[in-house]
C-alpha atoms as a PDB file:
ATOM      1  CA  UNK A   1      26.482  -2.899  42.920  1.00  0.00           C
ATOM      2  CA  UNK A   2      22.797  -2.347  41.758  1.00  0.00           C
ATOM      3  CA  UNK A   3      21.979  -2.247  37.869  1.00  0.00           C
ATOM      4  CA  UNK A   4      19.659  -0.461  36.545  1.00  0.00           C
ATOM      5  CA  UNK A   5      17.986  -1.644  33.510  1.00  0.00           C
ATOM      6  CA  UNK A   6      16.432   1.180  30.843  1.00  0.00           C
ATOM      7  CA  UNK A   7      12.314   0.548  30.480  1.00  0.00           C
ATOM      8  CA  UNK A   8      10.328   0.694  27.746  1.00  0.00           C
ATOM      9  CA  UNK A   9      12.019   0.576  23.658  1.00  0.00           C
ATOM     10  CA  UNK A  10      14.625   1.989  21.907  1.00  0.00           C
ATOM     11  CA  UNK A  11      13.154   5.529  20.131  1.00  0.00           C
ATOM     12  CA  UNK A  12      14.480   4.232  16.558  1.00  0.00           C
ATOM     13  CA  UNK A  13      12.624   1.166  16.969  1.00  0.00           C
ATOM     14  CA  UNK A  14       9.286   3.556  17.913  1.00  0.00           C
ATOM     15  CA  UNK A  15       9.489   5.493  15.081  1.00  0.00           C
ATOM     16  CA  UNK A  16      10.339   2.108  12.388  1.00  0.00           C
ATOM     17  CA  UNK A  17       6.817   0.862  13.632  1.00  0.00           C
ATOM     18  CA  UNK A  18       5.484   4.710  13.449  1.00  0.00           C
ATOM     19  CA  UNK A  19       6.995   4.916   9.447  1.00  0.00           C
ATOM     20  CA  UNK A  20       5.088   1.315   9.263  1.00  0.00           C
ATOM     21  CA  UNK A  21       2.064   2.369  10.454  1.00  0.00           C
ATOM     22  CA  UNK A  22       1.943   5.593   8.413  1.00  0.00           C
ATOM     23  CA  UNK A  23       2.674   3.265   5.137  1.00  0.00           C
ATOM     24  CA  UNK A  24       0.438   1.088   6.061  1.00  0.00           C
ATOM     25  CA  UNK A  25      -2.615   3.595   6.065  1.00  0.00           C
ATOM     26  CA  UNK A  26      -1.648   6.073   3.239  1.00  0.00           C
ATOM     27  CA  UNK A  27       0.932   3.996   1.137  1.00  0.00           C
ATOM     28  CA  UNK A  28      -1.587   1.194   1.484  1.00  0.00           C
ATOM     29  CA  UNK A  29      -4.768   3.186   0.197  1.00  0.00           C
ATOM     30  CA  UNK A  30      -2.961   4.653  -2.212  1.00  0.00           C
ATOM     31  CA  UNK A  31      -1.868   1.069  -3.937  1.00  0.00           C
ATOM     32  CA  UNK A  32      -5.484  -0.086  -3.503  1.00  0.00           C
ATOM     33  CA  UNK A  33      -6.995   3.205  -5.033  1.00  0.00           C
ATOM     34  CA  UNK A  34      -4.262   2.793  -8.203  1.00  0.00           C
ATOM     35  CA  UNK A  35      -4.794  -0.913  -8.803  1.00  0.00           C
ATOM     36  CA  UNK A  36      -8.890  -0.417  -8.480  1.00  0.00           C
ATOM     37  CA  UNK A  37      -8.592   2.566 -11.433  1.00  0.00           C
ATOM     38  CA  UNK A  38      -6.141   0.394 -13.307  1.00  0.00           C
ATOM     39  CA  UNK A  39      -8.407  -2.759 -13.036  1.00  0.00           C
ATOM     40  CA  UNK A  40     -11.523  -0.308 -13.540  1.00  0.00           C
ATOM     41  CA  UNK A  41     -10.177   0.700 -16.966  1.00  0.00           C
ATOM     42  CA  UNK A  42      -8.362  -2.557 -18.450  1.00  0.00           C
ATOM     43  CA  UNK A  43     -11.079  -4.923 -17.273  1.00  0.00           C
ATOM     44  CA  UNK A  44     -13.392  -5.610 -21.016  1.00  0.00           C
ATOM     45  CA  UNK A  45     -16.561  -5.593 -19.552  1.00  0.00           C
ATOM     46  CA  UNK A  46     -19.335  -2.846 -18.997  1.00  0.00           C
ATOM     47  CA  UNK A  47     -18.742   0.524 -16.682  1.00  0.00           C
ATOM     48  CA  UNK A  48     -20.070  -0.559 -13.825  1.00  0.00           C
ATOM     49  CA  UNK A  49     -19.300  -4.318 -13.567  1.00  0.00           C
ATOM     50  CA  UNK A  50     -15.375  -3.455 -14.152  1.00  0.00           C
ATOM     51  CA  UNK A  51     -15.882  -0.683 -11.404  1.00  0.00           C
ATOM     52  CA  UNK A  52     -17.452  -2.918  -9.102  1.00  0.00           C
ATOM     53  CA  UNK A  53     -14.917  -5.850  -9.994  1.00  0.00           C
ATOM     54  CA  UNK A  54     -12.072  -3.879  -9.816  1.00  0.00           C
ATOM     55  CA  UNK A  55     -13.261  -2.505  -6.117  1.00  0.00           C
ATOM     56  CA  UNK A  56     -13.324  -5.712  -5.228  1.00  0.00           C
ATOM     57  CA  UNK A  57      -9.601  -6.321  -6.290  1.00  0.00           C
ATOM     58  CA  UNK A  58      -8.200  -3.119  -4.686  1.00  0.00           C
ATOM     59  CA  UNK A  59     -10.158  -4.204  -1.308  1.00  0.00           C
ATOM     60  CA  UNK A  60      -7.784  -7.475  -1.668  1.00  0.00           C
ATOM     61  CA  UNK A  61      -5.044  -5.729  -2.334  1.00  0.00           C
ATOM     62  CA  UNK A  62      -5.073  -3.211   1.035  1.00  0.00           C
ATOM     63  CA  UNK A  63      -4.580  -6.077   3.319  1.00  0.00           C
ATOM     64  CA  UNK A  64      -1.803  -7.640   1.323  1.00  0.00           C
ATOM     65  CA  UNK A  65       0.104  -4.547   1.177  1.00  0.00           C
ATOM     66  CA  UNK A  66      -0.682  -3.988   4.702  1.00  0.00           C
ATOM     67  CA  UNK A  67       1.271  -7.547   5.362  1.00  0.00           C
ATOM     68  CA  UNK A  68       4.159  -6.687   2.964  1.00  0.00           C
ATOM     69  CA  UNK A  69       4.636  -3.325   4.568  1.00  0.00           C
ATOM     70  CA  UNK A  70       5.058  -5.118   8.230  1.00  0.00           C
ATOM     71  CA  UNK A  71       7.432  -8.431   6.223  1.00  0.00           C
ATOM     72  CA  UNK A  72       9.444  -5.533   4.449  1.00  0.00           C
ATOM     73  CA  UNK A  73      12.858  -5.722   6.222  1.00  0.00           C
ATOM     74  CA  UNK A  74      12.723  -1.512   7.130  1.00  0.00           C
ATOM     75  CA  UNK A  75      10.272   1.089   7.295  1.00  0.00           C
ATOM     76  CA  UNK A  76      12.403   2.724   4.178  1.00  0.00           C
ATOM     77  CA  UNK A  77      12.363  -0.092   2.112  1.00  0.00           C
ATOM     78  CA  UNK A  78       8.204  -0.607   2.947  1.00  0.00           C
ATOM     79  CA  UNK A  79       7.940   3.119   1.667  1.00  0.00           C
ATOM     80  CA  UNK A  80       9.912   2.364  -1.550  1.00  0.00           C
ATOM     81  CA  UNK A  81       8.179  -0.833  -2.465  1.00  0.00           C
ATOM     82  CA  UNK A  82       4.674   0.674  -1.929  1.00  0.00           C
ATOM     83  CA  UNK A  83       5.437   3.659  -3.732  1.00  0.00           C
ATOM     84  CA  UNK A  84       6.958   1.483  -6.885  1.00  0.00           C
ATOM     85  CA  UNK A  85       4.049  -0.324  -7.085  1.00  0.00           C
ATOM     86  CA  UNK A  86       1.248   2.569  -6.727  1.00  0.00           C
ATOM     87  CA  UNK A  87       3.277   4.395  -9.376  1.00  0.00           C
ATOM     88  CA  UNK A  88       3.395   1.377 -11.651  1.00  0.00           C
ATOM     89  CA  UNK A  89      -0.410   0.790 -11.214  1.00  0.00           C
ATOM     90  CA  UNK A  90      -0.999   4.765 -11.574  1.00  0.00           C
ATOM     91  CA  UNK A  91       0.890   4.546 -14.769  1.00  0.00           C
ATOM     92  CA  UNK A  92      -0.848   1.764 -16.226  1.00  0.00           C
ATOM     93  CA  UNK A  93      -3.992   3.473 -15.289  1.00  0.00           C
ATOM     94  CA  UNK A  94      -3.074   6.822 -16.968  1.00  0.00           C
ATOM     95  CA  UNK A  95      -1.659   5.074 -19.899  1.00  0.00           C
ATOM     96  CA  UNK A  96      -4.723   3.275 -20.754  1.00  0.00           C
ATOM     97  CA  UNK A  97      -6.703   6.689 -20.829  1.00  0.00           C
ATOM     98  CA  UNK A  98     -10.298   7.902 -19.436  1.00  0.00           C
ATOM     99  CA  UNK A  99     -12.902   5.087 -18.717  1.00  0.00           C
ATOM    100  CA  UNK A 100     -14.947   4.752 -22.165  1.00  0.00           C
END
């Protein structure tokens, strides 16, 4: 009796990565956009320090949303956790009002 054995992965599992993926570029720039304009207008320094320091900040933040999106135990749960915290940073931006 001959086996045959299915190639290649399971579809679900394909599109869990492709959800990953797909957090990991938008959800991920999204975070790092909302923390830089948070930081940009909280930080007490002048205009264009607290813009550059606060760049600097959202560039650290990308890659460690990028690893919590691929740690997160599902794709769904990624999507939820990125999206909490970009609307939490977004929030905290738009509360503290335009840049002076």
């Amino acid at each position: 009796m001959i086996r045959y054995r299915r190639f290649g992965t399971p579809l679900r599992y394909r599109i869990d990565v492709a959800a990953r993926i797909a957090a990991a570029l938008f959800g991920a720039y999204a975070l790092a956009a909302a923390v830089a304009m948070a930081m940009a207008r909280a930080l007490p320094m002048s205009r264009s320090e607290a813009v550059t320091t606060a760049t600097i900040i959202g560039v650290l933040a990308l890659p460690a949303a990028v690893i919590r999106i691929f740690a997160a135990r599902s794709a769904v749960r990624a999507w939820i956790e990125i999206g909490a915290v970009t609307l939490i940073a977004a929030l905290i931006a738009w509360r503290l009002g335009p840049p002076a």
